[in-house]
PDB file of N, CA and C in Angstrom:
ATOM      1  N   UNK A   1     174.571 -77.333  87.544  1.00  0.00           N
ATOM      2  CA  UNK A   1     173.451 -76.509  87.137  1.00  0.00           C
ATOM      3  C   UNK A   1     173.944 -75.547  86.053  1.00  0.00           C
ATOM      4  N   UNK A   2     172.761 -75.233  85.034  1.00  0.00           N
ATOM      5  CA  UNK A   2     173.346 -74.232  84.192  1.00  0.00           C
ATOM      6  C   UNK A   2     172.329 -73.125  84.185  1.00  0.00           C
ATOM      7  N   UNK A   3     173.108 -71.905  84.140  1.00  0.00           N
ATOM      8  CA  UNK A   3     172.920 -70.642  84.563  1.00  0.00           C
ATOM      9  C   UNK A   3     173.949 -69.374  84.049  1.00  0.00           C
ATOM     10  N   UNK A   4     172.797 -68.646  83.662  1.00  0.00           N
ATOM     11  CA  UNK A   4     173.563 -67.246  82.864  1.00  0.00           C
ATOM     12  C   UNK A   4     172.363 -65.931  83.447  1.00  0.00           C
ATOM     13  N   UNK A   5     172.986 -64.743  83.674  1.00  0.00           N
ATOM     14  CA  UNK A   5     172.443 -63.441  84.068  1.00  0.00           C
ATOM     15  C   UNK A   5     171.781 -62.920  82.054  1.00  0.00           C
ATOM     16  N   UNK A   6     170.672 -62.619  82.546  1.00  0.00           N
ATOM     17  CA  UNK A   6     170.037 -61.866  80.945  1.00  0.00           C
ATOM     18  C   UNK A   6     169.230 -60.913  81.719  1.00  0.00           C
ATOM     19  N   UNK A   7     168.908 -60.182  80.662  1.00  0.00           N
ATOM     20  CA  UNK A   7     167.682 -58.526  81.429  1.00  0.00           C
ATOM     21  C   UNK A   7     168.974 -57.675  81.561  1.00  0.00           C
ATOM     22  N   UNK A   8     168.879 -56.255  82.100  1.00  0.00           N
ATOM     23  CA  UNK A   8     169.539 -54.943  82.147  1.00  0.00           C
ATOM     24  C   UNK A   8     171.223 -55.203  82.550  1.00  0.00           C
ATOM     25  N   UNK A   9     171.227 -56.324  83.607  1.00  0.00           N
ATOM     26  CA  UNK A   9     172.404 -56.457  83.680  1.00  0.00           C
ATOM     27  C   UNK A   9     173.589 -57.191  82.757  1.00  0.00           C
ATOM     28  N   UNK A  10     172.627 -58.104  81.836  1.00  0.00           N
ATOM     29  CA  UNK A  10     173.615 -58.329  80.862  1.00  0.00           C
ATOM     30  C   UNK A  10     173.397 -57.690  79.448  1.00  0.00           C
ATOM     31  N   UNK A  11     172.580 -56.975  79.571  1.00  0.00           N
ATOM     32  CA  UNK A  11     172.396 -56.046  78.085  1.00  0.00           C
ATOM     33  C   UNK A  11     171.717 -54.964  78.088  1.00  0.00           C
ATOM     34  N   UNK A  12     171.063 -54.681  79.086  1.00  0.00           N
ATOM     35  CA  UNK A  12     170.264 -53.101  79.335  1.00  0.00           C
ATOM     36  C   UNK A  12     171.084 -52.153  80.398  1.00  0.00           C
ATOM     37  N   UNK A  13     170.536 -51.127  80.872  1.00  0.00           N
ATOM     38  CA  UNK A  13     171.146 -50.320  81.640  1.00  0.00           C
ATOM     39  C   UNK A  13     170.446 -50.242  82.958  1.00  0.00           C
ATOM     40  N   UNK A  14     171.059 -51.233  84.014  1.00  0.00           N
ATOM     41  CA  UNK A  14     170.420 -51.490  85.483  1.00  0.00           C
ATOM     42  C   UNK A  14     170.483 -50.176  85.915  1.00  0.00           C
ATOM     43  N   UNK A  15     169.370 -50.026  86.748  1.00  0.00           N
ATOM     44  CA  UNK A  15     169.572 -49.118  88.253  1.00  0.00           C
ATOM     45  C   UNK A  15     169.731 -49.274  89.062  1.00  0.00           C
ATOM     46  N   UNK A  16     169.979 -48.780  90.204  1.00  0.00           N
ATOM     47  CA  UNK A  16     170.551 -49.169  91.702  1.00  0.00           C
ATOM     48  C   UNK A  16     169.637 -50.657  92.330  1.00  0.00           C
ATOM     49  N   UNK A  17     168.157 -50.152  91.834  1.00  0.00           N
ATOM     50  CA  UNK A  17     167.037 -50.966  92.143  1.00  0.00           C
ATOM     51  C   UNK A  17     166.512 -52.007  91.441  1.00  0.00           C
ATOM     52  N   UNK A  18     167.379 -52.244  90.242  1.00  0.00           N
ATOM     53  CA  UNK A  18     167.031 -53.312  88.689  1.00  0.00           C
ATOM     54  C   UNK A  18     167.219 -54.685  89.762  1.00  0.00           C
ATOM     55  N   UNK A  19     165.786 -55.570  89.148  1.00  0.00           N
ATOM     56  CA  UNK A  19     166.617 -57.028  89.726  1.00  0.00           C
ATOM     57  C   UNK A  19     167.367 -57.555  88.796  1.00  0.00           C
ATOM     58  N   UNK A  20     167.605 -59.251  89.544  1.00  0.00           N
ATOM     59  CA  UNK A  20     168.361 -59.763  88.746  1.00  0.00           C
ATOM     60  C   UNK A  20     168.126 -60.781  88.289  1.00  0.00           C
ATOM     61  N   UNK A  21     168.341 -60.866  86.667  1.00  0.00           N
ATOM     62  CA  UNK A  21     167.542 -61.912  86.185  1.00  0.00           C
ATOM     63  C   UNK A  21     168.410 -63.210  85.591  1.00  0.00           C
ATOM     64  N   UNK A  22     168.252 -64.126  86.599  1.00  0.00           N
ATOM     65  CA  UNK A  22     169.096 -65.298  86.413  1.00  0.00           C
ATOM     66  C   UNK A  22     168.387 -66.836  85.395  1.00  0.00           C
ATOM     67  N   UNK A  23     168.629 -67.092  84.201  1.00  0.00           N
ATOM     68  CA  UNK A  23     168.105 -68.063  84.130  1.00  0.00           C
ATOM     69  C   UNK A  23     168.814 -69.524  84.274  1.00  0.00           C
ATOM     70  N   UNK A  24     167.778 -70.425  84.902  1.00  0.00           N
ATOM     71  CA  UNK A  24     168.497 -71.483  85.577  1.00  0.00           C
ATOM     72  C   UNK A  24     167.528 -72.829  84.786  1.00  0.00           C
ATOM     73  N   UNK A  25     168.400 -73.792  84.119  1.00  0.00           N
ATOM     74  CA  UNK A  25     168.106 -75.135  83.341  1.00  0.00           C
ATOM     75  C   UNK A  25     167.675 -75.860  85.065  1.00  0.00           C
ATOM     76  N   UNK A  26     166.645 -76.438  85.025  1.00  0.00           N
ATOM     77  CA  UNK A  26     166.306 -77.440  86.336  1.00  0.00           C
ATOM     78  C   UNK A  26     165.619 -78.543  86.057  1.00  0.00           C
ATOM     79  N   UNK A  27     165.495 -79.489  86.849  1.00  0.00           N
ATOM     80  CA  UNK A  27     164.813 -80.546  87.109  1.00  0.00           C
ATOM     81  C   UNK A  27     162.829 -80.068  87.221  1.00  0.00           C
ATOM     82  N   UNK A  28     162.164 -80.945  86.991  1.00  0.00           N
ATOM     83  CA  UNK A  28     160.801 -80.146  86.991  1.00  0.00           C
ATOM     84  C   UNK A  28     160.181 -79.837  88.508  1.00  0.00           C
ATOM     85  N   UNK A  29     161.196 -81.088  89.164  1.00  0.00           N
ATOM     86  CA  UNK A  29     160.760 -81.397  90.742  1.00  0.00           C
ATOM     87  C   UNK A  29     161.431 -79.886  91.719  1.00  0.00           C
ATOM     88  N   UNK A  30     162.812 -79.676  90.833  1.00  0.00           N
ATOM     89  CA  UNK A  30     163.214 -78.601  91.541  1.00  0.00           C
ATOM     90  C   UNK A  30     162.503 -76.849  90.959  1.00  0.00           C
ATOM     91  N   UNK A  31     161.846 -76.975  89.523  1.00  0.00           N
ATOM     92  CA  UNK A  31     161.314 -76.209  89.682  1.00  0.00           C
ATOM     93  C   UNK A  31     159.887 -76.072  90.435  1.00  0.00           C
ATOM     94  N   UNK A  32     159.485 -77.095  91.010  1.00  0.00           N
ATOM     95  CA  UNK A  32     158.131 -76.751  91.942  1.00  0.00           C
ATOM     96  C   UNK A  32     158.700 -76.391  92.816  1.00  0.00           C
ATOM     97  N   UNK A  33     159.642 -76.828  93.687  1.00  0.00           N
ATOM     98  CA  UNK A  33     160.418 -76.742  94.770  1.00  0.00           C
ATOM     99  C   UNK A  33     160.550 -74.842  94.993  1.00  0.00           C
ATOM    100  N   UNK A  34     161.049 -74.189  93.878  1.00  0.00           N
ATOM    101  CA  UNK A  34     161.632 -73.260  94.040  1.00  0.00           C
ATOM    102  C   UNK A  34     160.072 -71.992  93.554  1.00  0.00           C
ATOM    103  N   UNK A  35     159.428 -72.522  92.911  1.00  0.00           N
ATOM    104  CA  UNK A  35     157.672 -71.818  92.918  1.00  0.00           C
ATOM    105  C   UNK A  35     157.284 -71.886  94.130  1.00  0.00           C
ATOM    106  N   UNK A  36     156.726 -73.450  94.904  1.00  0.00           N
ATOM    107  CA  UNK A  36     156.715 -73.183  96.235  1.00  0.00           C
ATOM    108  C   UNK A  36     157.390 -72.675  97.107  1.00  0.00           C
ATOM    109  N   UNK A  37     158.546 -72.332  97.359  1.00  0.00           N
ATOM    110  CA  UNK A  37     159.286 -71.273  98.609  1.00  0.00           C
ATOM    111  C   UNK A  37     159.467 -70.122  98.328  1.00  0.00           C
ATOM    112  N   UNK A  38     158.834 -69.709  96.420  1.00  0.00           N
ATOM    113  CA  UNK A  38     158.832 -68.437  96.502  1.00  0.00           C
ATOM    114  C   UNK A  38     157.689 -67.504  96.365  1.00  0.00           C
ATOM    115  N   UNK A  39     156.336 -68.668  96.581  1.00  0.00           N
ATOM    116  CA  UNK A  39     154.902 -67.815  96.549  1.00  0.00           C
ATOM    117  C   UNK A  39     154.332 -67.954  95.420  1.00  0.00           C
ATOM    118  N   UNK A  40     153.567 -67.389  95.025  1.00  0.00           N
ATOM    119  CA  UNK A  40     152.351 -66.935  94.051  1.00  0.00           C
ATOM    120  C   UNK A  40     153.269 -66.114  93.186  1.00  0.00           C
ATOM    121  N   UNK A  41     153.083 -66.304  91.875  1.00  0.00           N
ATOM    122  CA  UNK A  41     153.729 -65.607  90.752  1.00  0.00           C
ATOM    123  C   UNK A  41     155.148 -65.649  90.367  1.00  0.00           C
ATOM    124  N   UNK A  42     156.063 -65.174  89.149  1.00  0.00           N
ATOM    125  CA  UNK A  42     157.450 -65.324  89.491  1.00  0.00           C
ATOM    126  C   UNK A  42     158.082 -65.991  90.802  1.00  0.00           C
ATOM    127  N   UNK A  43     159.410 -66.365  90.367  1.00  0.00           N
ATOM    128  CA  UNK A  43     160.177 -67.486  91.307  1.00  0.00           C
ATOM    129  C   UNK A  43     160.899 -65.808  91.340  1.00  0.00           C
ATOM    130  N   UNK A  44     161.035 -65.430  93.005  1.00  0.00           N
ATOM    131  CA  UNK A  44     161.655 -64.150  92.960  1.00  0.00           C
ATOM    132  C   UNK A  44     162.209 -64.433  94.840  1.00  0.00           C
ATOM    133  N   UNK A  45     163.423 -64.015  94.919  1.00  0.00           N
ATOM    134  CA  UNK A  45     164.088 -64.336  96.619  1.00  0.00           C
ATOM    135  C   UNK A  45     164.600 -62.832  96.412  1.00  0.00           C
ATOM    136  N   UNK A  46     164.010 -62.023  96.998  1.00  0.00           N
ATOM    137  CA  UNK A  46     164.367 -60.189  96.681  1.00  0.00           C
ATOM    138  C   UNK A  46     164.280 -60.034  95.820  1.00  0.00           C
ATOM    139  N   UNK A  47     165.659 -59.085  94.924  1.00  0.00           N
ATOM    140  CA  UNK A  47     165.880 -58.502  94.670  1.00  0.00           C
ATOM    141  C   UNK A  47     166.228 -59.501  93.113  1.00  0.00           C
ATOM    142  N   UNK A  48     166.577 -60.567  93.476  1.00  0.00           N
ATOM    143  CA  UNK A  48     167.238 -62.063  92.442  1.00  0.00           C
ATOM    144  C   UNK A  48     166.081 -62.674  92.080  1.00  0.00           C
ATOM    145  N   UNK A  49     165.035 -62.480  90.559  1.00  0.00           N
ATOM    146  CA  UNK A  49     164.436 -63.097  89.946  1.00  0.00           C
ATOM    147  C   UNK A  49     165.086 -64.633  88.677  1.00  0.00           C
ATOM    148  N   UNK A  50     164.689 -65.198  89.611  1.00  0.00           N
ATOM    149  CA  UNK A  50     164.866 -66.488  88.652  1.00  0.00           C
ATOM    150  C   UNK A  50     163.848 -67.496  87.442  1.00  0.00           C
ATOM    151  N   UNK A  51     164.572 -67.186  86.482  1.00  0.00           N
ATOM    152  CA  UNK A  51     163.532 -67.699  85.048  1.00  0.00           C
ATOM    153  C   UNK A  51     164.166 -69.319  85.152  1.00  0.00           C
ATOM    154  N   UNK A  52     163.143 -70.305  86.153  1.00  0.00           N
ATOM    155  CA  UNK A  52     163.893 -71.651  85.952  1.00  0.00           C
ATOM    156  C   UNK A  52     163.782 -72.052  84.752  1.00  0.00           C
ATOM    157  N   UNK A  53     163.357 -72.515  83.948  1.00  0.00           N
ATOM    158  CA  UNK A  53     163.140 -73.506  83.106  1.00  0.00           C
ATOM    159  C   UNK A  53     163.548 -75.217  82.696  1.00  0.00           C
ATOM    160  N   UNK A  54     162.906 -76.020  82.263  1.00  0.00           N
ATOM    161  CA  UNK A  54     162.853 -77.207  82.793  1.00  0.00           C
ATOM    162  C   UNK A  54     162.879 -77.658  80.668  1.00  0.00           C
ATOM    163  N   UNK A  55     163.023 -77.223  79.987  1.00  0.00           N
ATOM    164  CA  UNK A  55     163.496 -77.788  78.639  1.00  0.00           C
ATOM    165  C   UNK A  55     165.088 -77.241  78.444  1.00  0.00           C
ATOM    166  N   UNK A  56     165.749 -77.818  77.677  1.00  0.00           N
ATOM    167  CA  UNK A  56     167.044 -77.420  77.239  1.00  0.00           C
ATOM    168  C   UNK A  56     167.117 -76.596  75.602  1.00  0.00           C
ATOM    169  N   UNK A  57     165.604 -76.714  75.152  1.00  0.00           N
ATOM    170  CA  UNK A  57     165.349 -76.191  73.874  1.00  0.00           C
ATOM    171  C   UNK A  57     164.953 -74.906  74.470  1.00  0.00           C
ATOM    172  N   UNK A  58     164.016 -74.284  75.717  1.00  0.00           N
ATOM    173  CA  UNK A  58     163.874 -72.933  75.925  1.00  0.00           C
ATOM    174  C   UNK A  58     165.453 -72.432  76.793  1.00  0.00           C
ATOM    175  N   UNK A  59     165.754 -73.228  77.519  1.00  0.00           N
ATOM    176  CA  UNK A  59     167.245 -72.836  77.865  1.00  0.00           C
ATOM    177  C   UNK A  59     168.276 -72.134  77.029  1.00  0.00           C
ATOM    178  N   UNK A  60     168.496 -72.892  75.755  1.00  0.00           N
ATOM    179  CA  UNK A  60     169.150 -72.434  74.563  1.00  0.00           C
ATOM    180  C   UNK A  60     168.256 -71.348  74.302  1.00  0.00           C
ATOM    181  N   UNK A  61     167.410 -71.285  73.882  1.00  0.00           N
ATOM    182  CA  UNK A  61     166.783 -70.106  73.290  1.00  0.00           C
ATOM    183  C   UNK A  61     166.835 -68.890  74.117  1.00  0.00           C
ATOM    184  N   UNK A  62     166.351 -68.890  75.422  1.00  0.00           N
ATOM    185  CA  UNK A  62     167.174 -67.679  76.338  1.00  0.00           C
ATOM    186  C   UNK A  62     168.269 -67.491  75.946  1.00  0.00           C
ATOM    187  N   UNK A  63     169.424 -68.646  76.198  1.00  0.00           N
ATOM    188  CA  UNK A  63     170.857 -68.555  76.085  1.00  0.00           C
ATOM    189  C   UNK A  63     170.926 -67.051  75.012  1.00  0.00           C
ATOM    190  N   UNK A  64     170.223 -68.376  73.713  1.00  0.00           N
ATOM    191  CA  UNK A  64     171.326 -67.246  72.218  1.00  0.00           C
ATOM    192  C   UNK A  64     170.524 -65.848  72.139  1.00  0.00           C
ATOM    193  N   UNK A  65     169.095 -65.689  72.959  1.00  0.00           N
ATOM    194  CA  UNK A  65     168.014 -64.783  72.992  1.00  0.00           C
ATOM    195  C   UNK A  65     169.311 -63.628  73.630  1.00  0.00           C
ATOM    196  N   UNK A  66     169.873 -63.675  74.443  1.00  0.00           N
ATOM    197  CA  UNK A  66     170.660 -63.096  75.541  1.00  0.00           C
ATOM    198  C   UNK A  66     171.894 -62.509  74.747  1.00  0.00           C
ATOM    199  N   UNK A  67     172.906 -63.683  74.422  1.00  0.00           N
ATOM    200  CA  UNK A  67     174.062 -63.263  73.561  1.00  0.00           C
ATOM    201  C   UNK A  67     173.922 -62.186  72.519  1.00  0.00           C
ATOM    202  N   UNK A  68     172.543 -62.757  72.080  1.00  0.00           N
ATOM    203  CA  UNK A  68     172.449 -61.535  70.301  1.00  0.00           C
ATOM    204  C   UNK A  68     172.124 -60.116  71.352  1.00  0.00           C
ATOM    205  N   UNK A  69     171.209 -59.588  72.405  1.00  0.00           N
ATOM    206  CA  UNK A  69     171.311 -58.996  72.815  1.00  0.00           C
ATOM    207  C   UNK A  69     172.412 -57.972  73.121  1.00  0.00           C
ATOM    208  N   UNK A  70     173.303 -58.950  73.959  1.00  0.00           N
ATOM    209  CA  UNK A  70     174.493 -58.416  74.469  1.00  0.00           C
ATOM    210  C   UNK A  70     175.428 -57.920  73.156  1.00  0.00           C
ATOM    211  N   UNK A  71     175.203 -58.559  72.108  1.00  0.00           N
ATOM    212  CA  UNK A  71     175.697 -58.571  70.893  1.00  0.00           C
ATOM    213  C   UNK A  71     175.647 -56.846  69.912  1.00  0.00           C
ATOM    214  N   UNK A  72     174.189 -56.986  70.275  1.00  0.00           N
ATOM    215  CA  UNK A  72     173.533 -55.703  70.057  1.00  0.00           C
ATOM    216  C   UNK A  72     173.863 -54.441  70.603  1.00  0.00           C
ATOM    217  N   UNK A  73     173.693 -54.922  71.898  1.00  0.00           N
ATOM    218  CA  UNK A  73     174.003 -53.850  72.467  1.00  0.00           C
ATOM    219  C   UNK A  73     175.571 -53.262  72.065  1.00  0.00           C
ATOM    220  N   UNK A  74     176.667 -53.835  72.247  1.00  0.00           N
ATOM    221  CA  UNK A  74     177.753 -53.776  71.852  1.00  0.00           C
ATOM    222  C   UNK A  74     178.276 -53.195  70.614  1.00  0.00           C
ATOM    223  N   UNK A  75     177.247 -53.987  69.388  1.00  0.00           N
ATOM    224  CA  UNK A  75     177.578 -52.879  67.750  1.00  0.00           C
ATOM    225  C   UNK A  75     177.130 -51.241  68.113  1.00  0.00           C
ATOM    226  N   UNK A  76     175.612 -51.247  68.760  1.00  0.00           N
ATOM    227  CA  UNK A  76     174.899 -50.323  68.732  1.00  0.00           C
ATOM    228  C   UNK A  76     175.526 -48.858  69.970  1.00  0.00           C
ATOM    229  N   UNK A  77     176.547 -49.570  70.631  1.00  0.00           N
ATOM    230  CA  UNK A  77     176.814 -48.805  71.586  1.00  0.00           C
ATOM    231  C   UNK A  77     175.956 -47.859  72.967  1.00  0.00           C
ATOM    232  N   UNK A  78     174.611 -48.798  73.074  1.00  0.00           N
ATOM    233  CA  UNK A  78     173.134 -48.620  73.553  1.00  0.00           C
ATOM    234  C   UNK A  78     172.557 -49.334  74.017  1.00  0.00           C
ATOM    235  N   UNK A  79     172.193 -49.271  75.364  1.00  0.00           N
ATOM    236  CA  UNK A  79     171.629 -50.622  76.275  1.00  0.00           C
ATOM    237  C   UNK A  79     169.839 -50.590  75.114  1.00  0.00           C
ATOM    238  N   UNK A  80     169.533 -51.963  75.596  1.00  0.00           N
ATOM    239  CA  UNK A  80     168.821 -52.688  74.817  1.00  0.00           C
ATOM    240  C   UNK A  80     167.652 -52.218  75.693  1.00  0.00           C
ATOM    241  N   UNK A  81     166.374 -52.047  75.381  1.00  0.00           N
ATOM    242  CA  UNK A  81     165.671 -51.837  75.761  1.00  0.00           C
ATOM    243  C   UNK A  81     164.421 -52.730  76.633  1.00  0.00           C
ATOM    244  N   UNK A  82     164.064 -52.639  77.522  1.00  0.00           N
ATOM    245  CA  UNK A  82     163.077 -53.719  78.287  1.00  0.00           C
ATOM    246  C   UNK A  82     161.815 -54.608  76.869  1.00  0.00           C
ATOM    247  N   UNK A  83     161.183 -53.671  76.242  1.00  0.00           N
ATOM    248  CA  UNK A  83     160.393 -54.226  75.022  1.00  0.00           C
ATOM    249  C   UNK A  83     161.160 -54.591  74.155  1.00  0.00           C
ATOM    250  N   UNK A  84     162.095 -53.813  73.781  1.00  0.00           N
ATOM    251  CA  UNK A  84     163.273 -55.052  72.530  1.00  0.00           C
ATOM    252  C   UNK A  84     163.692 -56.650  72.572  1.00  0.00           C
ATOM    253  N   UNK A  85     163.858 -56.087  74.121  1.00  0.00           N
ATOM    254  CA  UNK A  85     164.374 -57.614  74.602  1.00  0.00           C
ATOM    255  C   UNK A  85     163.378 -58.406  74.944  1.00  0.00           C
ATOM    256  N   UNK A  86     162.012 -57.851  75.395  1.00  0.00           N
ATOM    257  CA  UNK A  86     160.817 -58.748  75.685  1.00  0.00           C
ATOM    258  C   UNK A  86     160.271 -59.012  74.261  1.00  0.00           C
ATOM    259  N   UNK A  87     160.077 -58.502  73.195  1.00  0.00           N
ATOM    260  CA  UNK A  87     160.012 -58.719  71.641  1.00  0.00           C
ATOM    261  C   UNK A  87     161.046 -59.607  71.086  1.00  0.00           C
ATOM    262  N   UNK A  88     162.419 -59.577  71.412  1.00  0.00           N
ATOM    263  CA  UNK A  88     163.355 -61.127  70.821  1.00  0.00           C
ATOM    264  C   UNK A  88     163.001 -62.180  71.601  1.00  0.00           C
ATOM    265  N   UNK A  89     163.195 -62.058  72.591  1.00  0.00           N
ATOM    266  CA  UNK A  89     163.586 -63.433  73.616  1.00  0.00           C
ATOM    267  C   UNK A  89     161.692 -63.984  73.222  1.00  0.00           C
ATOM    268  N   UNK A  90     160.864 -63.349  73.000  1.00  0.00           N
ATOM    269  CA  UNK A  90     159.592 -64.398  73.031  1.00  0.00           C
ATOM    270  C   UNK A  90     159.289 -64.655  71.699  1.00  0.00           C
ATOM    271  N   UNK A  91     159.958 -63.933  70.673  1.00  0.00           N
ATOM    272  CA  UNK A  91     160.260 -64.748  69.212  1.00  0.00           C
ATOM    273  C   UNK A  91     161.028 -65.814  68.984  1.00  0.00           C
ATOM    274  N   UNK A  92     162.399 -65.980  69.852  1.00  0.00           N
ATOM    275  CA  UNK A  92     162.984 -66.838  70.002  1.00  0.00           C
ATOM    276  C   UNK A  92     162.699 -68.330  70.564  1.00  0.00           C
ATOM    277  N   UNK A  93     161.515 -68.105  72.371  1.00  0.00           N
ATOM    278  CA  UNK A  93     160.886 -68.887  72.536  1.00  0.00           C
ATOM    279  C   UNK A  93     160.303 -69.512  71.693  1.00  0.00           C
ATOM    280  N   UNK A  94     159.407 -69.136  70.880  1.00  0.00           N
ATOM    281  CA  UNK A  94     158.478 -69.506  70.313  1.00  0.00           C
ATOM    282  C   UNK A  94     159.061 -70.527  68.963  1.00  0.00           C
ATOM    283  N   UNK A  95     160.026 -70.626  68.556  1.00  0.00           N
ATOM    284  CA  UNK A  95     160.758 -71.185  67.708  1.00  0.00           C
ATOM    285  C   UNK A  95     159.883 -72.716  68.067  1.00  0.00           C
ATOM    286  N   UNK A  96     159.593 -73.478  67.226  1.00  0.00           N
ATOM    287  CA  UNK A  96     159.209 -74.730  67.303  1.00  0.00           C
ATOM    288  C   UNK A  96     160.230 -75.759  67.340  1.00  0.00           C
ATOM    289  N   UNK A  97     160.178 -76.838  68.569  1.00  0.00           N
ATOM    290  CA  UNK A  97     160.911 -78.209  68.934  1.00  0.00           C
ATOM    291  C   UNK A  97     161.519 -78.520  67.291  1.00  0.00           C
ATOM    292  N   UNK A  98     162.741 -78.885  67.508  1.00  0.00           N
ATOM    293  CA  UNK A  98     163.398 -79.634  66.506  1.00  0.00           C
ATOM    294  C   UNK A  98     163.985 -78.521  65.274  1.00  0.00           C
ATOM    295  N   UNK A  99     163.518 -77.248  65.411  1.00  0.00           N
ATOM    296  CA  UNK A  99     164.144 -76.098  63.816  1.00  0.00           C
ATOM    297  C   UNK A  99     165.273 -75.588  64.839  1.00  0.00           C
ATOM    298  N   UNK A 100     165.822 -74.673  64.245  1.00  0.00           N
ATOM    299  CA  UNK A 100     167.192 -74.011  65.070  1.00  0.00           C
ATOM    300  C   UNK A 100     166.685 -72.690  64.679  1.00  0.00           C
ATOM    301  N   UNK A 101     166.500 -71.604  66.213  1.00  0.00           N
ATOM    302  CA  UNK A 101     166.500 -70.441  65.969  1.00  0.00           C
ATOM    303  C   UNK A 101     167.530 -69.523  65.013  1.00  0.00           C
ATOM    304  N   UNK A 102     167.689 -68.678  64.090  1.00  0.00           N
ATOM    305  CA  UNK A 102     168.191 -68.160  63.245  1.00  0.00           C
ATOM    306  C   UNK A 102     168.625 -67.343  63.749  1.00  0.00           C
ATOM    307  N   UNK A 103     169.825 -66.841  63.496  1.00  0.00           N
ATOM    308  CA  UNK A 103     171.083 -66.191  64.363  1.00  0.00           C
ATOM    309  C   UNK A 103     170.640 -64.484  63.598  1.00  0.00           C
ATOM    310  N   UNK A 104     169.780 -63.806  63.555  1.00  0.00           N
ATOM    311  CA  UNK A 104     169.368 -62.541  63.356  1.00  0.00           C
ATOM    312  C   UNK A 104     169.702 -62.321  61.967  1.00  0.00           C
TER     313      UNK A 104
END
């Protein structure tokens, strides 16, 4: 399985109470699997929110969505903000099948 931590803990500034946001490459069967045992809305088991996804083109795009983050954060010496990061990562999504998102 492939899987990387993105959100506050890999580029913002968690609180005691921040979840955790894991995104996980899956099968489509295992992402129903994991919608059904976790209810209505977000795939969430506590405190551990999981962004499955079932393409390897939005996988990557989280991926490098995440790195430039962490990236950021790092020149800037300043956790990244919840709307910064919800403003890249869904520009990045949005990149159309077959172009290569542009490295900032």
């Amino acid at each position: 399985m492939n899987a990387f931590i993105t959100g506050s803990h890999a580029y913002g500034a968690p609180r005691s109470n921040s979840d955790v946001d894991l995104v996980v490459l899956v099968d489509a069967d295992t992402q129903c699997l994991l919608q059904r045992e976790s209810g209505d809305g977000p795939i969430r088991f506590g405190r551990l929110n999981l962004i499955a996804v079932t393409s390897e083109r939005l996988f990557a795009a989280w991926k490098l969505g995440t790195e430039q983050l962490i990236e950021e954060r790092y020149e800037t010496g300043q956790p990244i903000s919840r709307e910064r990061a919800v403003e890249h990562l869904t520009t990045l999504r949005a990149v159309p099948a077959g172009t290569q998102p542009s490295e900032r």
